[in-house]
C-alpha atoms as a PDB file:
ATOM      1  CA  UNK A   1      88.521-138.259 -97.866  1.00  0.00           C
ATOM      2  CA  UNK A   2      85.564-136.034 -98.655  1.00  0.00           C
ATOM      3  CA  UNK A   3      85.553-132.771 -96.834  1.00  0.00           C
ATOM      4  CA  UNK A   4      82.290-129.993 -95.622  1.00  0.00           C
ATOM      5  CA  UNK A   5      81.899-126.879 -94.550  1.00  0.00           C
ATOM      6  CA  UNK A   6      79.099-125.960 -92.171  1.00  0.00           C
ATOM      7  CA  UNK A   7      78.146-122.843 -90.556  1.00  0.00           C
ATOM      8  CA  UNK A   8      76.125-122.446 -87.516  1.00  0.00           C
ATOM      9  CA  UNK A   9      76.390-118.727 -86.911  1.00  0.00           C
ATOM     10  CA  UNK A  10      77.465-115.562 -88.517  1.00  0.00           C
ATOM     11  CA  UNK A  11      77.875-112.475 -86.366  1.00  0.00           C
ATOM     12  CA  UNK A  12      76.749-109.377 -87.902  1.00  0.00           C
ATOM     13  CA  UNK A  13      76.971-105.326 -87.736  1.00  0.00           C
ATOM     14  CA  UNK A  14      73.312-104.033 -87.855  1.00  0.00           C
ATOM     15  CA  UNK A  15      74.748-100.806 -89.448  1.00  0.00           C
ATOM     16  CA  UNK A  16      78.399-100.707 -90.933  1.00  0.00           C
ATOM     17  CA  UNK A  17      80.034 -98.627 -94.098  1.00  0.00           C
ATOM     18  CA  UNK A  18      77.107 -97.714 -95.497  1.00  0.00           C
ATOM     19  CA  UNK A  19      75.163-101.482 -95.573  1.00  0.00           C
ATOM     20  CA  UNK A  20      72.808-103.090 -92.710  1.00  0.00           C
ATOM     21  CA  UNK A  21      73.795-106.900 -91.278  1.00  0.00           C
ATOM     22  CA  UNK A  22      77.443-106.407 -92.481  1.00  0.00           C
ATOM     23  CA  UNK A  23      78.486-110.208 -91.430  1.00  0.00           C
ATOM     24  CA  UNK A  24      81.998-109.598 -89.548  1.00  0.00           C
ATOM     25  CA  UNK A  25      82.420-112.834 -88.071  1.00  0.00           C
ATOM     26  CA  UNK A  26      81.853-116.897 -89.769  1.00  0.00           C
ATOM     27  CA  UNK A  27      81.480-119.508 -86.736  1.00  0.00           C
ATOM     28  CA  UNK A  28      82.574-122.694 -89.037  1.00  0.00           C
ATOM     29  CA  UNK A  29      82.657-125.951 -88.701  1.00  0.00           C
ATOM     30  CA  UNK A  30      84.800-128.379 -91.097  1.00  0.00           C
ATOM     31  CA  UNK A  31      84.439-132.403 -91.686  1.00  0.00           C
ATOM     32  CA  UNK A  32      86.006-135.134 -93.197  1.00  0.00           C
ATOM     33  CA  UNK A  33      84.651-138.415 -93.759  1.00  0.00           C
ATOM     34  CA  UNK A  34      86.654-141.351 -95.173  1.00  0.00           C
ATOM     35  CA  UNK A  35      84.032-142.854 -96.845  1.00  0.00           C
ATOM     36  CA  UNK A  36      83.923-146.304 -94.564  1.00  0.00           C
ATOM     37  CA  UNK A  37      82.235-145.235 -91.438  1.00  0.00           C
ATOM     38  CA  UNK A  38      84.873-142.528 -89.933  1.00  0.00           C
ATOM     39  CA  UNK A  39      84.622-138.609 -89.488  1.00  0.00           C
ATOM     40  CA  UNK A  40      85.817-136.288 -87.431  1.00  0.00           C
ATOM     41  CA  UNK A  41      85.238-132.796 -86.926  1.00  0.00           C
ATOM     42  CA  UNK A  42      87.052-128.971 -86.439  1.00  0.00           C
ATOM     43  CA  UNK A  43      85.392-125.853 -85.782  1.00  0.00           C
ATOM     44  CA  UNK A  44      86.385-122.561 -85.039  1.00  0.00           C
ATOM     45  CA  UNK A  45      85.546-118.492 -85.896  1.00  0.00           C
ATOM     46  CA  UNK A  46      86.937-116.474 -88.332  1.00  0.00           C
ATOM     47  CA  UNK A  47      86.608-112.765 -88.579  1.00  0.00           C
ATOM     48  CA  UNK A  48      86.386-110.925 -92.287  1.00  0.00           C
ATOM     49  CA  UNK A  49      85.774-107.725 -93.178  1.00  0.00           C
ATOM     50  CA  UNK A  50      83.482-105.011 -95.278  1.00  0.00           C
ATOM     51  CA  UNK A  51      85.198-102.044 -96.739  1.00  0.00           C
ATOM     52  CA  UNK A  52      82.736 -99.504 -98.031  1.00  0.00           C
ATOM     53  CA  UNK A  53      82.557 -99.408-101.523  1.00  0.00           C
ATOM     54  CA  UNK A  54      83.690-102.843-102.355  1.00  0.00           C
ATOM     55  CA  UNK A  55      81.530-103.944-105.305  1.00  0.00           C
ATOM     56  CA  UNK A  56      81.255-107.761-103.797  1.00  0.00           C
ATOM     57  CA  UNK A  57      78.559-106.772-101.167  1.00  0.00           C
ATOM     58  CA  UNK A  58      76.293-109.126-100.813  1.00  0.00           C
ATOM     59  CA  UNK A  59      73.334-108.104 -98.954  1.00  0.00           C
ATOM     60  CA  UNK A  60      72.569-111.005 -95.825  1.00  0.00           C
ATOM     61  CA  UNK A  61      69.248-112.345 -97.373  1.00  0.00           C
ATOM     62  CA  UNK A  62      71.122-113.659-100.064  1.00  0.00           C
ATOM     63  CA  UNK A  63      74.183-115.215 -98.641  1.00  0.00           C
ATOM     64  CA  UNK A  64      74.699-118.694 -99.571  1.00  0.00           C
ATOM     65  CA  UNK A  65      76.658-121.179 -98.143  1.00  0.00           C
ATOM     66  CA  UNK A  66      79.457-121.103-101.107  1.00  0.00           C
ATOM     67  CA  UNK A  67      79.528-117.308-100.384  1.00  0.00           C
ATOM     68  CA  UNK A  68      80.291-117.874 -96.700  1.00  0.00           C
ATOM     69  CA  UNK A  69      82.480-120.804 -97.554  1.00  0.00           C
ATOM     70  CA  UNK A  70      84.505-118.454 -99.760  1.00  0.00           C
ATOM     71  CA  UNK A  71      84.875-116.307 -97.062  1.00  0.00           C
ATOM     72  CA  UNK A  72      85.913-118.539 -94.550  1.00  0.00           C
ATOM     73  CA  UNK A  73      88.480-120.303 -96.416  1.00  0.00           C
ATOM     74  CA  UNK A  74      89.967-116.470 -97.776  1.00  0.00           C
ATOM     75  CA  UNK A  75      90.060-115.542 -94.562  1.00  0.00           C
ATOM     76  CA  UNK A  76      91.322-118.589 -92.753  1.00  0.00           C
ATOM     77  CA  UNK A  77      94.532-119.017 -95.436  1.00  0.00           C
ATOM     78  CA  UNK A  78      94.901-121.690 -97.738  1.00  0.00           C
ATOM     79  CA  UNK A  79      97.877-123.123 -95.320  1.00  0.00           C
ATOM     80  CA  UNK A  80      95.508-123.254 -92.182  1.00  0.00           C
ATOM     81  CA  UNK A  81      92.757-124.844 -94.205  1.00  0.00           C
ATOM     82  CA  UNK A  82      95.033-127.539 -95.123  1.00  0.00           C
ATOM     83  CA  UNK A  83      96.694-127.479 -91.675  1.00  0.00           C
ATOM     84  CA  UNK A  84      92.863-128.308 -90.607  1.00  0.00           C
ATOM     85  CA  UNK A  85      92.383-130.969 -92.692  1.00  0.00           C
ATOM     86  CA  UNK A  86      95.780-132.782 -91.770  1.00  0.00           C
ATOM     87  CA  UNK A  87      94.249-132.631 -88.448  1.00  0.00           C
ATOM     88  CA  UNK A  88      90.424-134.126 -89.453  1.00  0.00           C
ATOM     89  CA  UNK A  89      92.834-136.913 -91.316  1.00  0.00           C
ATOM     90  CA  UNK A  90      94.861-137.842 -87.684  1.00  0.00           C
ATOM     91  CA  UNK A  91      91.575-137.921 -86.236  1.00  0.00           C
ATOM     92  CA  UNK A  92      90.443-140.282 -88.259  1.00  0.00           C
ATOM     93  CA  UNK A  93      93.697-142.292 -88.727  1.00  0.00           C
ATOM     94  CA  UNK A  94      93.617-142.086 -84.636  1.00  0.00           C
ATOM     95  CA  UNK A  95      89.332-143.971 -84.494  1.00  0.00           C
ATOM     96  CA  UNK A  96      90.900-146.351 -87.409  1.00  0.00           C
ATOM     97  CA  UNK A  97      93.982-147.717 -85.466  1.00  0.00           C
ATOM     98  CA  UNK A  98      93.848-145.985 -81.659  1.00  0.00           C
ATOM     99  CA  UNK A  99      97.280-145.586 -80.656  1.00  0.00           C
ATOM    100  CA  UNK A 100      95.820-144.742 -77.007  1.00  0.00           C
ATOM    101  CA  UNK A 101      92.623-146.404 -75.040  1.00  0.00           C
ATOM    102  CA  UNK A 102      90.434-145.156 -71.655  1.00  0.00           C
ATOM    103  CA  UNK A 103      90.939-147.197 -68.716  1.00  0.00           C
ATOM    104  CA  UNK A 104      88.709-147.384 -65.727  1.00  0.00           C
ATOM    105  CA  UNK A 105      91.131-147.367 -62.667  1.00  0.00           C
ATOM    106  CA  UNK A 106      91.911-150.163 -60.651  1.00  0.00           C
ATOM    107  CA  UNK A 107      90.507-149.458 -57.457  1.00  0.00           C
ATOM    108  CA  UNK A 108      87.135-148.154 -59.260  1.00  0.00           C
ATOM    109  CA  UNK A 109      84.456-150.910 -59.153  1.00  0.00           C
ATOM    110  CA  UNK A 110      83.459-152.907 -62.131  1.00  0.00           C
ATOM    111  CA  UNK A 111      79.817-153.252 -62.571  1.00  0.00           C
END
């Protein structure tokens, strides 16, 4: 199982301890693919936090992704990023062998 982080958004303070676009909050998205056809995906928000002074600023023009992924995955906890991907895995266990199926109902016509 390979997994990815992607991020669509990141919230930001114009003006916060002494910095401009001070990103307080990571909208994230994480995927797993098997490798044979199957992903699945989770996303959420995470919130993280500037202190004034700390010497890993990084102004917003130069964010990259492996900054942001640090970031989320610090923030989120290492046991809710593996929580996460437990859950991408049953997802794709589930698409490999469905343990549940969609039915029309009976009374609904077939066309």
């Amino acid at each position: 199982m390979t997994y990815e982080w992607f991020f669509s958004m990141l919230e930001v303070r114009p003006s916060a301890e002494g910095q401009t676009d001070v990103v307080y909050c990571i909208h994230w998205r994480l995927g797993g693919d098997d490798g044979s056809g199957h992903s699945a995906f989770v996303y959420g928000r995470v919130g993280c936090t500037y202190t004034e002074g700390d010497p890993g600023f990084i102004p917003f023009a130069d964010l990259t992704k492996s900054d942001v992924e640090g970031w989320t995955t610090t923030n989120l906890g290492n046991d809710k990023v593996a929580a996460l991907k437990v859950e991408i895995d049953a997802m794709i266990a589930e698409q490999i062998t469905p343990t549940t199926e969609a039915l029309d109902p009976p009374w609904q016509e077939q066309s």
